[in-house]
N, C-alpha and C. Protein backbone atom coordinates (compact mmCIF):
# COMPACT_ATOMS: atom_id res chain seq x y z
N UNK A 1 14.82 38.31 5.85
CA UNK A 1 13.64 37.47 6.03
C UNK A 1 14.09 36.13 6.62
N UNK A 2 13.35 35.68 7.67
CA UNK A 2 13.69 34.47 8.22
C UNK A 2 13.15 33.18 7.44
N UNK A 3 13.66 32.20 8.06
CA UNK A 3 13.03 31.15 6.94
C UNK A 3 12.48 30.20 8.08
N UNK A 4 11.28 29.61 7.81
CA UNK A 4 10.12 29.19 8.72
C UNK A 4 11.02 27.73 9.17
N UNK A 5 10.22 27.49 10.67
CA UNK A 5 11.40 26.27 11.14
C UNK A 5 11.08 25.24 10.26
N UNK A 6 12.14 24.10 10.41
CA UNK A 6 11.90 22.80 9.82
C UNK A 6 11.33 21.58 10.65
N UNK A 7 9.98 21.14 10.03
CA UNK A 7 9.47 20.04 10.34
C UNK A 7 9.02 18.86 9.74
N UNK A 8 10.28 17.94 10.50
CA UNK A 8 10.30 16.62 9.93
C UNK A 8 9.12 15.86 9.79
N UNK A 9 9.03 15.11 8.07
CA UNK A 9 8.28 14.46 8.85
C UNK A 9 7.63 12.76 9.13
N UNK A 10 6.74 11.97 9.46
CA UNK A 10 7.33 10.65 10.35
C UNK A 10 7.76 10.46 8.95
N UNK A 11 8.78 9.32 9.15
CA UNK A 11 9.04 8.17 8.05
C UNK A 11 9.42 6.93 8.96
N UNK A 12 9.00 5.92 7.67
CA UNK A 12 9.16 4.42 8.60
C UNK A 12 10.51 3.84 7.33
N UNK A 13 11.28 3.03 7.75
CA UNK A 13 12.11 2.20 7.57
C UNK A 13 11.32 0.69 7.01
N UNK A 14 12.04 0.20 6.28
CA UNK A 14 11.83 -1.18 5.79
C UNK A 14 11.18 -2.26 6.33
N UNK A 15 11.74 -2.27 7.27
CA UNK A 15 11.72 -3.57 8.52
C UNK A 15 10.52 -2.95 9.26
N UNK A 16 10.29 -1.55 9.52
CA UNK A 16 9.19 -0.98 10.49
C UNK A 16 7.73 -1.60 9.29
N UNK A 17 7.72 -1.17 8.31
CA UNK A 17 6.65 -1.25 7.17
C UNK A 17 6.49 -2.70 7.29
N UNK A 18 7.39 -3.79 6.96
CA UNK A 18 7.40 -5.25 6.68
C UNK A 18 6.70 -5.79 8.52
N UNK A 19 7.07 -5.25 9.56
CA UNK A 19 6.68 -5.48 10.64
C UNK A 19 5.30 -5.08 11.17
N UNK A 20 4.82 -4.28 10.26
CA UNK A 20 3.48 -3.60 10.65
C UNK A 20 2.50 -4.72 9.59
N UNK A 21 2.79 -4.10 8.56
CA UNK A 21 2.16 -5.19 7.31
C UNK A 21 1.97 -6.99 7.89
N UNK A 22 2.89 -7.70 8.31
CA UNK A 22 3.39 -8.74 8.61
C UNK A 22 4.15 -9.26 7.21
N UNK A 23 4.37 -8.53 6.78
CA UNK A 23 5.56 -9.68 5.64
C UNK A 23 6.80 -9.32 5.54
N UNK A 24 7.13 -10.32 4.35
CA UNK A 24 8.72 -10.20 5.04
C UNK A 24 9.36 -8.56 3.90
N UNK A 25 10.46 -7.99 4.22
CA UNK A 25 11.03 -6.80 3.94
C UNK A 25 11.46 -7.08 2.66
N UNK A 26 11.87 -8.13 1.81
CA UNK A 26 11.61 -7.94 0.51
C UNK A 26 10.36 -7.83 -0.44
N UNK A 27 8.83 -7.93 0.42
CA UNK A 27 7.83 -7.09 0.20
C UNK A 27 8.17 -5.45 -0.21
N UNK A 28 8.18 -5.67 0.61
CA UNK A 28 8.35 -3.79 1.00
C UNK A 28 9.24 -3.47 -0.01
N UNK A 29 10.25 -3.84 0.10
CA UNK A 29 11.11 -4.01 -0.84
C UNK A 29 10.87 -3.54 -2.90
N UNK A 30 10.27 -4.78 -2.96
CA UNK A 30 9.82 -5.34 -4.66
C UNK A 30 8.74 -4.30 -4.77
N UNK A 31 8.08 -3.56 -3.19
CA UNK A 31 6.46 -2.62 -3.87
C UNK A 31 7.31 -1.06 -4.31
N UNK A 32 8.59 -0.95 -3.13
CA UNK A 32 9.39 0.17 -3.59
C UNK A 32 10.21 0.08 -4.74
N UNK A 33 10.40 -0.97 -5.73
CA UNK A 33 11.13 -1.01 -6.55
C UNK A 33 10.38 -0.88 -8.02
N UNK A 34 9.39 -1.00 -7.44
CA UNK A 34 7.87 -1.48 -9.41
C UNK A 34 7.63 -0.33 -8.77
N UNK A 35 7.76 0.96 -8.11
CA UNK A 35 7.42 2.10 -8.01
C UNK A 35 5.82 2.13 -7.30
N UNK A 36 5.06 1.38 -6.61
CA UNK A 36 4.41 1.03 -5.92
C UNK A 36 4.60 2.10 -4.79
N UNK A 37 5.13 2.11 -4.16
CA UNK A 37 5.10 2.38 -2.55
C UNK A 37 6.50 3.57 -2.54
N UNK A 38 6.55 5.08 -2.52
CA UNK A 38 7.48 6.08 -2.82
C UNK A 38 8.23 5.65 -2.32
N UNK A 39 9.52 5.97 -2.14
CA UNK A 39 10.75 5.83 -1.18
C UNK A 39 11.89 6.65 -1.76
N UNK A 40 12.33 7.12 -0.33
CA UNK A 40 13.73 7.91 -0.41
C UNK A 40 15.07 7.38 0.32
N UNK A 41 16.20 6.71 -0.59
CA UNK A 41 16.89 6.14 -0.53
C UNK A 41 17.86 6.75 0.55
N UNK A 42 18.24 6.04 1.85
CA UNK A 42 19.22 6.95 2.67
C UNK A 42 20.34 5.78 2.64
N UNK A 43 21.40 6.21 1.81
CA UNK A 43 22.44 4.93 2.16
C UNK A 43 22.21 3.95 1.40
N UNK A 44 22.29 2.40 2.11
CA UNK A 44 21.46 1.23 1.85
C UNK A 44 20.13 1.21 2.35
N UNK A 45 19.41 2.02 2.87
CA UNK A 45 18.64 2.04 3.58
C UNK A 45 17.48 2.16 2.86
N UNK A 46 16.03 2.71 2.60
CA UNK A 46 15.23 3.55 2.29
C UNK A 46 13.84 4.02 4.19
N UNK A 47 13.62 4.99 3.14
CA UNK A 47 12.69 5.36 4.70
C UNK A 47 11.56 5.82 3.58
N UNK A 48 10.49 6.14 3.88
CA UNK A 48 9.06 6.13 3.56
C UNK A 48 8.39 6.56 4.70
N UNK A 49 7.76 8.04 3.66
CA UNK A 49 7.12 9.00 4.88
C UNK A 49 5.97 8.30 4.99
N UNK A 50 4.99 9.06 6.06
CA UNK A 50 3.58 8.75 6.40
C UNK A 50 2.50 8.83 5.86
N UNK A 51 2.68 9.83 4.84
CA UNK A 51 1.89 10.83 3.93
C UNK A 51 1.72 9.21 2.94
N UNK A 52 2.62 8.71 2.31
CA UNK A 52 2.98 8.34 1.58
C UNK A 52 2.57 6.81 1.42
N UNK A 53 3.01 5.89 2.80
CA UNK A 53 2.31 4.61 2.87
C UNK A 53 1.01 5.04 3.48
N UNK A 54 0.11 5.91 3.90
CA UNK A 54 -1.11 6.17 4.27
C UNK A 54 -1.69 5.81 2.60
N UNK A 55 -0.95 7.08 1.38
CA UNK A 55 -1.45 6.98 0.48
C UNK A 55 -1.83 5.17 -0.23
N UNK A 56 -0.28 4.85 -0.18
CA UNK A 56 0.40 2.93 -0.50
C UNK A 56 -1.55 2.53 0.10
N UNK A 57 -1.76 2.38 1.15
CA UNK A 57 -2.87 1.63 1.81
C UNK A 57 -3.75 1.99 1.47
N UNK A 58 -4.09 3.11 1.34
CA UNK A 58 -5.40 3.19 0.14
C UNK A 58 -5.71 3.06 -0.64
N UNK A 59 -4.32 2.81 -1.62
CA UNK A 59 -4.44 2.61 -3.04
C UNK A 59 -5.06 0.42 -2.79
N UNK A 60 -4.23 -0.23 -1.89
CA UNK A 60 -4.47 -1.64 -1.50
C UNK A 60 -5.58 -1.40 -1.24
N UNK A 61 -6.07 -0.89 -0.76
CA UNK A 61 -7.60 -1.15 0.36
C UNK A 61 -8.62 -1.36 -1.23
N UNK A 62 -8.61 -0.29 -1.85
CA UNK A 62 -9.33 0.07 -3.08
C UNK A 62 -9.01 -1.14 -4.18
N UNK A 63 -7.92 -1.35 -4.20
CA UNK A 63 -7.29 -2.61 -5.37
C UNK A 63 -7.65 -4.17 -5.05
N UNK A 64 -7.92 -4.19 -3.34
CA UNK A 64 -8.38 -5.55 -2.76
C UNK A 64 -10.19 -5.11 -2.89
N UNK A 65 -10.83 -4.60 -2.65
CA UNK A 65 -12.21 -4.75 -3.09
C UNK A 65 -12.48 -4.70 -4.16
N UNK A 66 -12.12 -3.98 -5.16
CA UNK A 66 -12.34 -4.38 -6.40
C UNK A 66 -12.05 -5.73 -6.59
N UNK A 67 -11.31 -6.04 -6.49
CA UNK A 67 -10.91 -7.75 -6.86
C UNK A 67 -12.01 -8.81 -5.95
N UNK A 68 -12.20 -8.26 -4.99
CA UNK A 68 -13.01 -9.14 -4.46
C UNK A 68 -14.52 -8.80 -4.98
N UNK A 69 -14.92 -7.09 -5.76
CA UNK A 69 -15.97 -7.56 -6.22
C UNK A 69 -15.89 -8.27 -7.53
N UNK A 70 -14.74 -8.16 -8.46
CA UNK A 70 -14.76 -9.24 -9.67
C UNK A 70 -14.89 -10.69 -9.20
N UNK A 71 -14.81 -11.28 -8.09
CA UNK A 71 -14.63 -12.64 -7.85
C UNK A 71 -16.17 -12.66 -7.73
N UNK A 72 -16.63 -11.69 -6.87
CA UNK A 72 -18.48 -12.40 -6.84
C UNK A 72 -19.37 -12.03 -7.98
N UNK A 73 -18.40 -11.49 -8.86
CA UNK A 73 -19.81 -11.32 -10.50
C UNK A 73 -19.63 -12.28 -10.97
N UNK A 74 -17.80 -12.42 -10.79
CA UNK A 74 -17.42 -13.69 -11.74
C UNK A 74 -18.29 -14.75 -11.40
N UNK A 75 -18.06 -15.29 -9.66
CA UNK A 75 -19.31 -16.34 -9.81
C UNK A 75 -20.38 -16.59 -9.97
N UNK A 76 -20.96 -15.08 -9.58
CA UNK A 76 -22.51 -15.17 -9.95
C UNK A 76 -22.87 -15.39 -11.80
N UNK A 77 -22.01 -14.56 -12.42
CA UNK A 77 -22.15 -14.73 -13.93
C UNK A 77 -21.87 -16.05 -14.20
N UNK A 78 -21.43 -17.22 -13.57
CA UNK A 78 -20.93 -18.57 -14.34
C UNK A 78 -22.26 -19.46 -13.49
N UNK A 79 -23.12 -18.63 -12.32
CA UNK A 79 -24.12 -19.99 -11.92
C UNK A 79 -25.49 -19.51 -12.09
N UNK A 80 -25.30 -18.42 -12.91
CA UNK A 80 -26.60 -17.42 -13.66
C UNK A 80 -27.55 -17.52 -12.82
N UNK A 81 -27.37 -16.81 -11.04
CA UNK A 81 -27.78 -16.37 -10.46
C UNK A 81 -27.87 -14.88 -10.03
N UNK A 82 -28.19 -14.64 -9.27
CA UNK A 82 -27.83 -13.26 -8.49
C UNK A 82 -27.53 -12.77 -7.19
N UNK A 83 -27.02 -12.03 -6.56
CA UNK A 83 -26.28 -12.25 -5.39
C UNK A 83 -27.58 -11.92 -4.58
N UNK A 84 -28.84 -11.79 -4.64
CA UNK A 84 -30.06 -11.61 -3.80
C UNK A 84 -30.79 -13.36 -4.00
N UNK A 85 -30.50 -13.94 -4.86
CA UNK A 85 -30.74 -15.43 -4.97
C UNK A 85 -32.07 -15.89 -5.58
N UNK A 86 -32.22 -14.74 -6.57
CA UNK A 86 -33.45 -14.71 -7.34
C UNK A 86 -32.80 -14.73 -9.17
């Protein structure tokens, strides 16, 4: 029985992630280390598939709106209004 070909697949590097993001690579860094963001250690190196920071960015995308909707209850609950202004 043959064994089906192998297909790689993308991964980005440190510096590629910190360069896309705009911050600096001990970002990338500290999110791969609190187990944040997967990574597979090559060397000194790490690389991080696609699958994987696709996942990383959704989990942000979802973690930054929530927070931004706690900021507008929060204010609306402290000027005992409502966000329609009634």
């Amino acid at each position: 029985m043959s064994k089906p070909p192998f297909t790689a697949a993308r991964t980005y590097t440190v510096a590629q992630l910190a360069a896309y993001l705009q911050v600096c690579t001990k970002t990338i860094r500290r999110f791969i280390n609190r187990g944040i963001l997967p990574a597979h250690k090559l060397g000194r190196d790490y690389r991080i598939t696609e699958a994987d920071f696709q996942t990383f960015l959704a989990h942000a995308r979802r973690r930054y709106v929530l927070s931004i909707m706690s900021c507008i209850i929060l204010i609306f609950s402290q000027t005992g209004t409502t966000p329609s202004g009634q």
